[in-house]
N, C-alpha and C. Protein backbone atom coordinates (compact mmCIF):
# COMPACT_ATOMS: atom_id res chain seq x y z
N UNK A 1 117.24 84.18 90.29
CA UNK A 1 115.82 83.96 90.39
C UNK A 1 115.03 85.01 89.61
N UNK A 2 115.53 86.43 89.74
CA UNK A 2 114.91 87.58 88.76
C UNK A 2 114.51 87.02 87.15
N UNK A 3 115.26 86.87 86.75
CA UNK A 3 115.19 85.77 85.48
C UNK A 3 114.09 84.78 84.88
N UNK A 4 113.88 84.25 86.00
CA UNK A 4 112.48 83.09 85.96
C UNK A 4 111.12 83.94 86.09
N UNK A 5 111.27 84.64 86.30
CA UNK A 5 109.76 85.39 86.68
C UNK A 5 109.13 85.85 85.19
N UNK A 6 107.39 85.67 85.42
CA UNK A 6 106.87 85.80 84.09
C UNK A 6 107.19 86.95 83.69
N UNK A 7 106.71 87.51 82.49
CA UNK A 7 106.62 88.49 81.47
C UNK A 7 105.56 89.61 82.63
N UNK A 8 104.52 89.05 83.01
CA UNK A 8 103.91 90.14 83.67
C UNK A 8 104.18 90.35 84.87
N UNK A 9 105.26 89.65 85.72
CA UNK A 9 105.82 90.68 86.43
C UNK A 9 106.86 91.24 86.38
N UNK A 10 107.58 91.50 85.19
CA UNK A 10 108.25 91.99 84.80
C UNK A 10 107.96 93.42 84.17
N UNK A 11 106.81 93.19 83.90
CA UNK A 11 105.99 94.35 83.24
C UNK A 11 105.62 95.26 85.08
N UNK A 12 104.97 94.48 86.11
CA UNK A 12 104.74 95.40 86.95
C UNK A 12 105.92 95.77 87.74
N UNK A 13 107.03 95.43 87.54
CA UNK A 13 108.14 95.93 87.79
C UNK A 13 108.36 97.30 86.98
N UNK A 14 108.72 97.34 86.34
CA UNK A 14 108.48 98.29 85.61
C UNK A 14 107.30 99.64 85.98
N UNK A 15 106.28 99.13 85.91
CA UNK A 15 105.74 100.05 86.53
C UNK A 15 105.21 100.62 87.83
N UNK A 16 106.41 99.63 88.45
CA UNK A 16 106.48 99.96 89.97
C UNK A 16 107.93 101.20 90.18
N UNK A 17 108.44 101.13 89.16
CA UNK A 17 110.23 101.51 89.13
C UNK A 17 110.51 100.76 90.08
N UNK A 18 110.37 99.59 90.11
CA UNK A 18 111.40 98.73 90.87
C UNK A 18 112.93 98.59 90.38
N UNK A 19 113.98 99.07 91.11
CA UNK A 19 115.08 98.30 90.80
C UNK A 19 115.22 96.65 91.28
N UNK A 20 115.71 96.14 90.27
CA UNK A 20 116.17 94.78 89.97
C UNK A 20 117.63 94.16 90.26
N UNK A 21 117.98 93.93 91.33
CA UNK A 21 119.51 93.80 90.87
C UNK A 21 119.47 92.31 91.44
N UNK A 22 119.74 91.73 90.33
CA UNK A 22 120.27 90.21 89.68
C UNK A 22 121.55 89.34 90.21
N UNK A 23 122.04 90.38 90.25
CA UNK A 23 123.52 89.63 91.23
C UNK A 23 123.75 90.75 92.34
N UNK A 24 124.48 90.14 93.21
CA UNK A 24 124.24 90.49 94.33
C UNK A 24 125.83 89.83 94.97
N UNK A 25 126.21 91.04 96.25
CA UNK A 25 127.63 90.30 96.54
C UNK A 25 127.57 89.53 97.74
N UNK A 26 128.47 89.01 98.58
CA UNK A 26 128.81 88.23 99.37
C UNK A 26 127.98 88.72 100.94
N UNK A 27 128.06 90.02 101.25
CA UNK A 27 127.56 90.27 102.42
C UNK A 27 125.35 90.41 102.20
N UNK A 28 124.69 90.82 100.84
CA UNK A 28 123.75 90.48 100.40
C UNK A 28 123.42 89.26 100.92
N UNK A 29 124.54 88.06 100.14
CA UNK A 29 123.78 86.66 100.03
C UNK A 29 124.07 86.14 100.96
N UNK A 30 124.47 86.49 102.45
CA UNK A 30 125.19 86.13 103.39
C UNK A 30 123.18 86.33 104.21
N UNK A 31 123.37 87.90 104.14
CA UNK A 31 121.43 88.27 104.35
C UNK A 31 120.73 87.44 104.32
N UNK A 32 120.59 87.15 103.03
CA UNK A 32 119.47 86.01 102.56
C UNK A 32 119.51 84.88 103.16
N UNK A 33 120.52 84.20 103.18
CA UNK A 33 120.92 82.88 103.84
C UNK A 33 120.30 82.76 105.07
N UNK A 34 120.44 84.31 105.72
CA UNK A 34 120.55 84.21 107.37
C UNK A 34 118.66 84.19 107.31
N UNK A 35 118.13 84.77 106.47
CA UNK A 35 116.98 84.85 106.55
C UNK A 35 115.91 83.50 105.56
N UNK A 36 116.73 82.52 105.47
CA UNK A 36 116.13 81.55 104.22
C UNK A 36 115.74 82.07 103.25
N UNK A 37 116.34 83.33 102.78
CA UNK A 37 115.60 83.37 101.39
C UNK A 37 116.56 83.88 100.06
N UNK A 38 115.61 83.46 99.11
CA UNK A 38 116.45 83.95 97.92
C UNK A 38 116.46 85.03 97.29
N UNK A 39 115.06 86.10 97.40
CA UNK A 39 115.17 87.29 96.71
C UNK A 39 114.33 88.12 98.04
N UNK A 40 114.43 89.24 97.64
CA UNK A 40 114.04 90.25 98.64
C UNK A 40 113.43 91.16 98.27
N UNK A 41 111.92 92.33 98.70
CA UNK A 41 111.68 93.52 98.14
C UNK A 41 111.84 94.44 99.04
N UNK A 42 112.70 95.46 98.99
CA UNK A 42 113.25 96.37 99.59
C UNK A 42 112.62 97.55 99.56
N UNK A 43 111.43 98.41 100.65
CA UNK A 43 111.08 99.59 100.52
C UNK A 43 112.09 100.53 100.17
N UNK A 44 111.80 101.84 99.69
CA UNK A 44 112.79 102.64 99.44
C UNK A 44 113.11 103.11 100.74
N UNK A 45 112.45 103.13 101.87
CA UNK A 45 113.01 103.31 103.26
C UNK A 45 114.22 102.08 103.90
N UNK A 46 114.45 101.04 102.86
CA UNK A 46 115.28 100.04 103.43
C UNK A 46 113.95 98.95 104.28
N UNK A 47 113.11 99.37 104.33
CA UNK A 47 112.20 98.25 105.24
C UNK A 47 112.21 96.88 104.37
N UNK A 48 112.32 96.02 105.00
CA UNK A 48 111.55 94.55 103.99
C UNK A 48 110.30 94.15 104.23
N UNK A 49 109.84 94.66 102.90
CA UNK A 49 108.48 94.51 102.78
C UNK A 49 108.18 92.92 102.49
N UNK A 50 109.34 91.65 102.13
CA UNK A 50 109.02 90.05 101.55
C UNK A 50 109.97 89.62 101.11
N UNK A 51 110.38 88.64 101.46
CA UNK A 51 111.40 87.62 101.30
C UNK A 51 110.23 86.51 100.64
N UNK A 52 111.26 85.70 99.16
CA UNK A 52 110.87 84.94 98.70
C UNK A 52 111.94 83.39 98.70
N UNK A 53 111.36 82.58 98.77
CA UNK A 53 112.21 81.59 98.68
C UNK A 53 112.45 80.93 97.21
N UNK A 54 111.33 81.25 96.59
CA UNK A 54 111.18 80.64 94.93
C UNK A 54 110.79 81.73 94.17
N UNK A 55 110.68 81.77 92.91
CA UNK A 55 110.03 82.34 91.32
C UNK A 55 108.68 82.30 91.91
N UNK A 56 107.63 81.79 92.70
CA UNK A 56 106.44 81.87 93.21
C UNK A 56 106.13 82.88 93.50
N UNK A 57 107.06 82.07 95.52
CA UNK A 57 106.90 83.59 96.03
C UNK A 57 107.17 85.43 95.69
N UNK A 58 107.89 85.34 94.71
CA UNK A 58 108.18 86.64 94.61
C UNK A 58 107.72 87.43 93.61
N UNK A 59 106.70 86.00 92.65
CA UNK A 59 105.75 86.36 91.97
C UNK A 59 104.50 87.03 92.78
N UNK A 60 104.52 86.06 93.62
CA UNK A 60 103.13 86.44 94.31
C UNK A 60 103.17 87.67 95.27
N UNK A 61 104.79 88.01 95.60
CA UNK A 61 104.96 89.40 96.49
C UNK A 61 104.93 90.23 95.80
N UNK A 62 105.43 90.41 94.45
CA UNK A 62 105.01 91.36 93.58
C UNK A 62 103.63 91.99 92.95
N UNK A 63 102.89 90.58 93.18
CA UNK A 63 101.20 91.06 92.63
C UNK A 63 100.74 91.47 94.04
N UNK A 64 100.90 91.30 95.35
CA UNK A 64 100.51 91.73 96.49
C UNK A 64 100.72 93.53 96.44
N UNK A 65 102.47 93.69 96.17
CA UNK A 65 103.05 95.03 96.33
C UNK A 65 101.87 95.53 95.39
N UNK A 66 101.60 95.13 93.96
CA UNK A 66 101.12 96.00 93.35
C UNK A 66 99.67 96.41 93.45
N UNK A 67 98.81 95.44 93.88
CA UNK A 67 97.40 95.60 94.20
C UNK A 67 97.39 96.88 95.59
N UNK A 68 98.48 97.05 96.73
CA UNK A 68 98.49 97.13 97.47
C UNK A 68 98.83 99.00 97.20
N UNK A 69 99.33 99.30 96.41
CA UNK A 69 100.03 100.68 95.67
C UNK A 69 98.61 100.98 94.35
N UNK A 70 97.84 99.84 94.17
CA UNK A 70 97.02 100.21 92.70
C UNK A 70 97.40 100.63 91.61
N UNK A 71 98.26 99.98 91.07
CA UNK A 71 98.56 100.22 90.19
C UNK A 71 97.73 99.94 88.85
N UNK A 72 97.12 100.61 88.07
CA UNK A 72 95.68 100.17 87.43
C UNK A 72 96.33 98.70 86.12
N UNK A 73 95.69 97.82 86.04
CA UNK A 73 96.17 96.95 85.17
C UNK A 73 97.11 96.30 85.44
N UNK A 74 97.88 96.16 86.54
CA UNK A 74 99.21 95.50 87.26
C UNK A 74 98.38 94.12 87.51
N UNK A 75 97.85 94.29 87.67
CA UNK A 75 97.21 92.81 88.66
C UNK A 75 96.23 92.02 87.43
N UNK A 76 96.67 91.03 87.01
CA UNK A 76 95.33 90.07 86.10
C UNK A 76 94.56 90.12 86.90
């Protein structure tokens, strides 16, 4: 799903230092499953800050995270 996401949130990734990790092993996608979802944003405390089910949602959790931190220019 990392993959599908536009150019600009890829860009506020980046200037979030978000790590990205794209594949993921068996006890991960076991997580997700249990929780319906397909991607996840992980505080650096381990908290889950959003579970996405689509390229949408995790578009739209990403422009949330970033308005939410201010990141200047992150957000159209």
């Amino acid at each position: 799903m990392t993959s599908a996401v536009s150019a600009d949130v890829r860009q506020m990734w980046r200037r979030l230092h978000a790590v990205v990790v794209p594949e993921t092993g068996p006890a991960v996608d076991r997580w997700l499953a249990a929780h319906s979802a397909a991607a996840a944003i992980i505080r650096p405390d381990r908290y889950t800050l959003a579970l996405a089910t689509d390229t949408a949602e995790l578009e739209q959790a990403t422009r949330d995270l970033a308005r939410t931190v201010s990141i200047q220019g992150a957000v159209a």
